[in-house]
Protein backbone atom coordinates (compact mmCIF):
# COMPACT_ATOMS: atom_id res chain seq x y z
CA UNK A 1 0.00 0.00 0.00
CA UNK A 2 0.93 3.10 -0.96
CA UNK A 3 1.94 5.67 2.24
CA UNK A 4 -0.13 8.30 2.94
CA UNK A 5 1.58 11.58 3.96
CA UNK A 6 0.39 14.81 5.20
CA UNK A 7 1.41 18.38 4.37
CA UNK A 8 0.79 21.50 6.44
CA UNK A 9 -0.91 24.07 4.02
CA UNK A 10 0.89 27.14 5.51
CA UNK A 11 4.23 29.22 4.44
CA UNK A 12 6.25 27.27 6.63
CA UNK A 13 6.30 24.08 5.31
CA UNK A 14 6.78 25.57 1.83
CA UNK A 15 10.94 25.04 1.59
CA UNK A 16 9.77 20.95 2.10
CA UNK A 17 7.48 20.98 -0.65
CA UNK A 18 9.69 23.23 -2.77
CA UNK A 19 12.32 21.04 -2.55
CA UNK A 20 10.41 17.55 -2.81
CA UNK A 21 8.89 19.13 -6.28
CA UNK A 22 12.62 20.28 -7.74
CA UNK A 23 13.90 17.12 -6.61
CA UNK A 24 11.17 15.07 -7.51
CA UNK A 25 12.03 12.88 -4.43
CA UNK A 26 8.60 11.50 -3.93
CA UNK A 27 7.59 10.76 -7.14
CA UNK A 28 4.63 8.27 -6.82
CA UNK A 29 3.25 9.81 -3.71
CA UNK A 30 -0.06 12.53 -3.38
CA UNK A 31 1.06 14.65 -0.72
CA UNK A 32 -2.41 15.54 1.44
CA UNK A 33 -2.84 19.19 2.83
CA UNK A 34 -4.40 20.65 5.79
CA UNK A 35 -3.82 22.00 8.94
CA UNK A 36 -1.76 21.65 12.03
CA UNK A 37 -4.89 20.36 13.93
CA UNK A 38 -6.26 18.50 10.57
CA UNK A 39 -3.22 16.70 10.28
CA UNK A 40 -2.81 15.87 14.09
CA UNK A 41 -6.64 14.19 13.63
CA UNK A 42 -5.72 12.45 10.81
CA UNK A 43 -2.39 10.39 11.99
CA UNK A 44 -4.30 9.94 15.14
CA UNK A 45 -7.35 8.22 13.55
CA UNK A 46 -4.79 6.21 10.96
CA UNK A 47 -5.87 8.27 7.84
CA UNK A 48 -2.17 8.94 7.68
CA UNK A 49 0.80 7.27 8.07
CA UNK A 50 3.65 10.03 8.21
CA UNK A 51 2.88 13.59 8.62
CA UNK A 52 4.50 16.91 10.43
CA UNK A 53 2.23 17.10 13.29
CA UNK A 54 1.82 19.96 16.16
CA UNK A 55 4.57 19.20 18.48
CA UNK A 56 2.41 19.02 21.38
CA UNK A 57 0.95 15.68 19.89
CA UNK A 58 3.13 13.78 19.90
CA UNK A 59 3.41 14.06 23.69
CA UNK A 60 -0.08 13.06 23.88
CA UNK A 61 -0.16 10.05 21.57
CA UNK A 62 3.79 9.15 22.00
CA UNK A 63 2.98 5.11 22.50
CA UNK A 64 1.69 5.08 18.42
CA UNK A 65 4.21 7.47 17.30
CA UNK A 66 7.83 7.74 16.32
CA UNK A 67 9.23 10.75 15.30
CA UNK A 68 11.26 11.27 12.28
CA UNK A 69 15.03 12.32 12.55
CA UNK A 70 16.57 15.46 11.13
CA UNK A 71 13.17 17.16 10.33
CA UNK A 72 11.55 20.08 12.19
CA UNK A 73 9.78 23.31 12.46
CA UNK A 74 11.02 25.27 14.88
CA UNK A 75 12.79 28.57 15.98
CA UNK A 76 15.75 29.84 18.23
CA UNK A 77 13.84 32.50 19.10
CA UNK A 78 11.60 34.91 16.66
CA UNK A 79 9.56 32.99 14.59
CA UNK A 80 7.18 35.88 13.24
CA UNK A 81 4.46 33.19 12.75
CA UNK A 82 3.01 32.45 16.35
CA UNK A 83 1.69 36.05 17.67
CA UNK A 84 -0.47 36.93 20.35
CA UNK A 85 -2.22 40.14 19.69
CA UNK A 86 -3.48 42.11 22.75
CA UNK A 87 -5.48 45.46 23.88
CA UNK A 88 -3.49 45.10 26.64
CA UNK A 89 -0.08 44.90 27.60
CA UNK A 90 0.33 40.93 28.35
CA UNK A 91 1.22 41.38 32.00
CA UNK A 92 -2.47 42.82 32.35
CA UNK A 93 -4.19 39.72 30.69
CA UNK A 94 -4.73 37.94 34.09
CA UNK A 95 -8.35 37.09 34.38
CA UNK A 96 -8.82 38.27 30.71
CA UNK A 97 -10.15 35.79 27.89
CA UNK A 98 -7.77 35.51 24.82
CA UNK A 99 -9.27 33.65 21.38
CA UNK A 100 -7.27 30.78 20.38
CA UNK A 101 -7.05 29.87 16.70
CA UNK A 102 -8.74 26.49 15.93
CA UNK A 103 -5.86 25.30 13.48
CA UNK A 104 -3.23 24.53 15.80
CA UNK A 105 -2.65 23.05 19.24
CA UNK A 106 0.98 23.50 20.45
CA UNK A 107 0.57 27.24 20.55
CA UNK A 108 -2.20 26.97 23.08
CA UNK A 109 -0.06 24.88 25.53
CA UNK A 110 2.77 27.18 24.73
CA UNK A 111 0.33 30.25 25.42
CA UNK A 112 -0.68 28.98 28.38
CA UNK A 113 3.12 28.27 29.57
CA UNK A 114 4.13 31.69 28.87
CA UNK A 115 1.05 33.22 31.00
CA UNK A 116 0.88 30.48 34.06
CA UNK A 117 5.10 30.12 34.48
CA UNK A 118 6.50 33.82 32.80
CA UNK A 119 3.88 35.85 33.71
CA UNK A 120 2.06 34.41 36.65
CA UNK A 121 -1.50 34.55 35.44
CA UNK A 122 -4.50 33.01 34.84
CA UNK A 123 -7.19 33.95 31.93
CA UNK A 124 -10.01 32.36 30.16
CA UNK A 125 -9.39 30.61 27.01
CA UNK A 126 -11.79 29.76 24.14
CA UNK A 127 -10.95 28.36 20.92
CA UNK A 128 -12.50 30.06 17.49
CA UNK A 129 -11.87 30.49 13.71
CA UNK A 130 -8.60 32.23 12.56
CA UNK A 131 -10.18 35.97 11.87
CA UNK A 132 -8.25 38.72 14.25
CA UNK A 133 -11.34 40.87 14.11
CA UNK A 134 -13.95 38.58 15.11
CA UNK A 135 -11.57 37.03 18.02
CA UNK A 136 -11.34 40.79 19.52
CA UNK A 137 -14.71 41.21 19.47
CA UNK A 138 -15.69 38.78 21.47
CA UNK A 139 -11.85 39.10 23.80
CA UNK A 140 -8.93 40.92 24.84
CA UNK A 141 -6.41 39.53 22.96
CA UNK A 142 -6.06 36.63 19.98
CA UNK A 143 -3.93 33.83 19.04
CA UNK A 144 -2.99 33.26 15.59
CA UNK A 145 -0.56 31.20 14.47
CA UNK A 146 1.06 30.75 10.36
CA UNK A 147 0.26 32.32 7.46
CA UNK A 148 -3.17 34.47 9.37
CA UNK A 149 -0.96 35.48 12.10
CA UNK A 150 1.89 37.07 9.45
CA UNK A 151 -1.45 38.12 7.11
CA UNK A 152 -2.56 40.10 10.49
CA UNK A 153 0.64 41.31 11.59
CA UNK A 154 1.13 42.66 8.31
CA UNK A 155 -1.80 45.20 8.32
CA UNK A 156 -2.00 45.91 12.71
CA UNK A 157 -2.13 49.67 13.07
CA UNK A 158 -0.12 49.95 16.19
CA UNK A 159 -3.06 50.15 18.09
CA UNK A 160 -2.98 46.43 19.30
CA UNK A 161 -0.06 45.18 21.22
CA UNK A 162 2.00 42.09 19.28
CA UNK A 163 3.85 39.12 21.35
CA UNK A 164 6.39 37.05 18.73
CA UNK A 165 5.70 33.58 21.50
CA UNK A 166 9.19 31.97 19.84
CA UNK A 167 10.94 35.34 21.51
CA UNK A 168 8.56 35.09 24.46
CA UNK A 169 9.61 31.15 24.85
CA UNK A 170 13.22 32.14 24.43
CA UNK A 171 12.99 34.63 27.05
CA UNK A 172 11.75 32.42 29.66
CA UNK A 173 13.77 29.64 28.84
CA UNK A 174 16.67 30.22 27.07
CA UNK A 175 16.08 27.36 24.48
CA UNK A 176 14.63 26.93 21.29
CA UNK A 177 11.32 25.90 20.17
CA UNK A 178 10.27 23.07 18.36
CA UNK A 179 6.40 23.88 16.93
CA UNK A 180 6.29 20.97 14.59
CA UNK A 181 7.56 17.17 14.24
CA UNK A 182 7.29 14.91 11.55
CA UNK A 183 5.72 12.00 12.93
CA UNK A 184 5.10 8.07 11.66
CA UNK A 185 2.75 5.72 13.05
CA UNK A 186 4.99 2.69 15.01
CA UNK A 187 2.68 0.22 13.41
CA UNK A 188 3.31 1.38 9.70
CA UNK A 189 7.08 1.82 10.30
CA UNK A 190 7.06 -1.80 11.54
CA UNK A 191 5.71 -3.06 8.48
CA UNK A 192 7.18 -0.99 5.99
CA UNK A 193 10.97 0.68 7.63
CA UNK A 194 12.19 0.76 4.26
CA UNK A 195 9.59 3.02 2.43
CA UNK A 196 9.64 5.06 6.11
CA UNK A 197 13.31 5.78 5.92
CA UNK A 198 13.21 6.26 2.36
CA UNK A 199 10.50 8.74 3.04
CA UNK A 200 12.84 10.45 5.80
CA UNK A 201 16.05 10.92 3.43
CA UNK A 202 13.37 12.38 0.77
CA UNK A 203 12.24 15.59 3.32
CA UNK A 204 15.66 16.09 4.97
CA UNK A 205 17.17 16.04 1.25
CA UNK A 206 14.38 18.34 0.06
CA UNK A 207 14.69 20.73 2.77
CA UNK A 208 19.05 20.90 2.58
CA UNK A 209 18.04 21.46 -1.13
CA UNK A 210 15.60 24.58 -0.50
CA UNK A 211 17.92 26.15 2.52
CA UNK A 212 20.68 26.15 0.28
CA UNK A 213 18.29 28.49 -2.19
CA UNK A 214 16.43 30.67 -0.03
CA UNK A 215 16.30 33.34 -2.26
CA UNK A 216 15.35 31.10 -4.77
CA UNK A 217 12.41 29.28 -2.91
CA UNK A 218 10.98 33.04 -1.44
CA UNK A 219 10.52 34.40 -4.86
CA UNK A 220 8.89 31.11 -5.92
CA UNK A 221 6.58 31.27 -2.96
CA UNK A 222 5.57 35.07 -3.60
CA UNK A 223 2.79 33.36 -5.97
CA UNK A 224 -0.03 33.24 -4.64
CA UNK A 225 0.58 35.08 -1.34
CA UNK A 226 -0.16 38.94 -0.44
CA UNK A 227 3.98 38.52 1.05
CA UNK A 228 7.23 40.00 -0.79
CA UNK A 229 9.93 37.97 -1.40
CA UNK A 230 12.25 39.92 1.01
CA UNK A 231 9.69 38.97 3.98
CA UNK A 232 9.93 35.31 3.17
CA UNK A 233 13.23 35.41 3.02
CA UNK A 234 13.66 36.27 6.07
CA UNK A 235 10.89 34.26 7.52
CA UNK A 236 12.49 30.96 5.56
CA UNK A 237 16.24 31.98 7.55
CA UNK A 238 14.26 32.69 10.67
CA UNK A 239 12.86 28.97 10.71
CA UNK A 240 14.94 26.17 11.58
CA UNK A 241 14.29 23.04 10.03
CA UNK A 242 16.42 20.38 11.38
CA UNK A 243 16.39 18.70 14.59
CA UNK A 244 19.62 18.21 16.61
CA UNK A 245 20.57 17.74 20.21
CA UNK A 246 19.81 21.36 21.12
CA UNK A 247 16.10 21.49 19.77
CA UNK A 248 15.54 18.12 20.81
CA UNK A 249 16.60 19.56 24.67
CA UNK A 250 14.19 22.88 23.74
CA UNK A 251 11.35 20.10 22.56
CA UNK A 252 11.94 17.87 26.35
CA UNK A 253 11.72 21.63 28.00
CA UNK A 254 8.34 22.41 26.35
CA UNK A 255 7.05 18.86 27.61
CA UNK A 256 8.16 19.34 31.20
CA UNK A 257 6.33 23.00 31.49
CA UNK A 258 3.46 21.18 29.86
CA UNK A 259 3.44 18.77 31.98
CA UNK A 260 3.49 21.20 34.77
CA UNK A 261 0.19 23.35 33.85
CA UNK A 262 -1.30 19.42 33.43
CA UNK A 263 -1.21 19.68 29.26
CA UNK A 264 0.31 16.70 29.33
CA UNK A 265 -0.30 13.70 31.70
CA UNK A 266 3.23 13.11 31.57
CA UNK A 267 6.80 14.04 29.95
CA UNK A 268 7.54 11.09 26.77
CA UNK A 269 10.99 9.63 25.84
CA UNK A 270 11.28 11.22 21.97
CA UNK A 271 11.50 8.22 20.26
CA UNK A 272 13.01 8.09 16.80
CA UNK A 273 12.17 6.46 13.84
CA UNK A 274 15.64 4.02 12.86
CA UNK A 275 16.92 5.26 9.60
């Protein structure tokens, strides 16, 4: 059977699928879009066998998952693509409700991280579509995360304050943040290691491939975005797409504080897929 892979449909994952297409490293494959949170649903109910996945997820479902080496999304840092915008000043967002975007998960926990462990404070949460101006109707400050939080950043007057949460994480912890994993179901990479590794040397390759032409790969993702090739530029060098000792020690740290607001029910070994 043929694998089933997943694709996030934002900017972010566009230097993969840049450099699987120039490459044409996965020839026989139909790569399937969606969203963080579609994605997460879909390797959880088995509609997918390999996909990047929120980070957070793979805590949560760790005993069906491996994750795959050498392939991230993640930030040292700014990442310009996980923003909290606020009428307030964060610091005066205790007992305040905040709109979460409904596309992603790891961003909430990390939210919540930032304002229970940084900033000491509770607020109410509640979790809507991706549209800035309906989410601050309804609250004092909004969530977005990807291509709607860059798309709102973008055109905010200065009348709304703007948290970058990769600088905010950095800040409290020193380490980097790991947003996404690719992850592969344990039971498919049982049955078929070979097509799973072969699969993992295809996304590392295509990614080396599109880092090594950023230039290249912003002006080629201009197309169909309201974004100049200058900004995603510098979003594409902003991002970091591997996944070496030091994010995999910034990915254990984001467990542990998630595990200490009760995200997660506990902190998982990260378990790697063999390749």
């Amino acid at each position: 059977m043929r694998a089933r892979i997943g694709h996030i449909r934002f900017l972010n994952c566009f230097p993969v699928l840049y450099g699987l297409r120039a490459l044409d490293a996965l020839p026989d494959i139909e790569l399937v879009q969606g969203t963080p949170a579609q994605l997460n649903r879909m390797l959880v109910s088995r509609e997918l066998d390999l996909t990047p996945i929120s980070s957070i997820q793979y805590a949560r479902n760790a005993e069906d998952l491996l994750l795959v080496p050498g392939i991230s999304i993640s930030c040292d840092g700014r990442v310009m693509s996980i923003l909290l915008f606020s009428k307030l000043p964060i610091a005066e967002l205790g007992g305040k409700r905040i709109a979460l975007t409904n596309v992603s998960a790891t961003s909430h926990v990390l939210l919540r991280i930032l304002m229970e462990r940084k900033y000491k404070l509770e607020a109410e949460y509640a979790v809507t579509e991706p549209d800035l101006d309906f989410m601050l109707k309804e609250a004092d400050a909004a969530l977005l995360i990807g291509d709607d939080a860059m798309h709102s950043s973008q055109r905010a007057n200065g009348e709304l304050f703007v948290y970058d949460l990769g600088e905010e994480w950095k800040d409290y912890t020193g380490e980097p943040m790991v947003c996404a994993v690719w992850a592969v179901r344990r039971d498919f990479a049982e049955t078929n290691l070979e097509e799973a590794t072969f699969i993992q040397k295809a996304l590392v390759s295509s990614v080396q491939y599109s880092l090594n032409r950023t230039q290249e790969v912003a002006q080629a993702a201009v197309n169909g975005s309201s974004f100049s090739a200058q900004f995603l530029e510098e979003y594409f060098s902003v991002l970091k797409f591997g996944f070496d000792a030091k994010l995999k020690q910034g990915l254990r740290r984001y467990y542990e504080e998630a595990h200490s607001i009760g995200a997660l029910t506990g902190v998982p070994s990260l378990e790697f897929l063999e390749v």
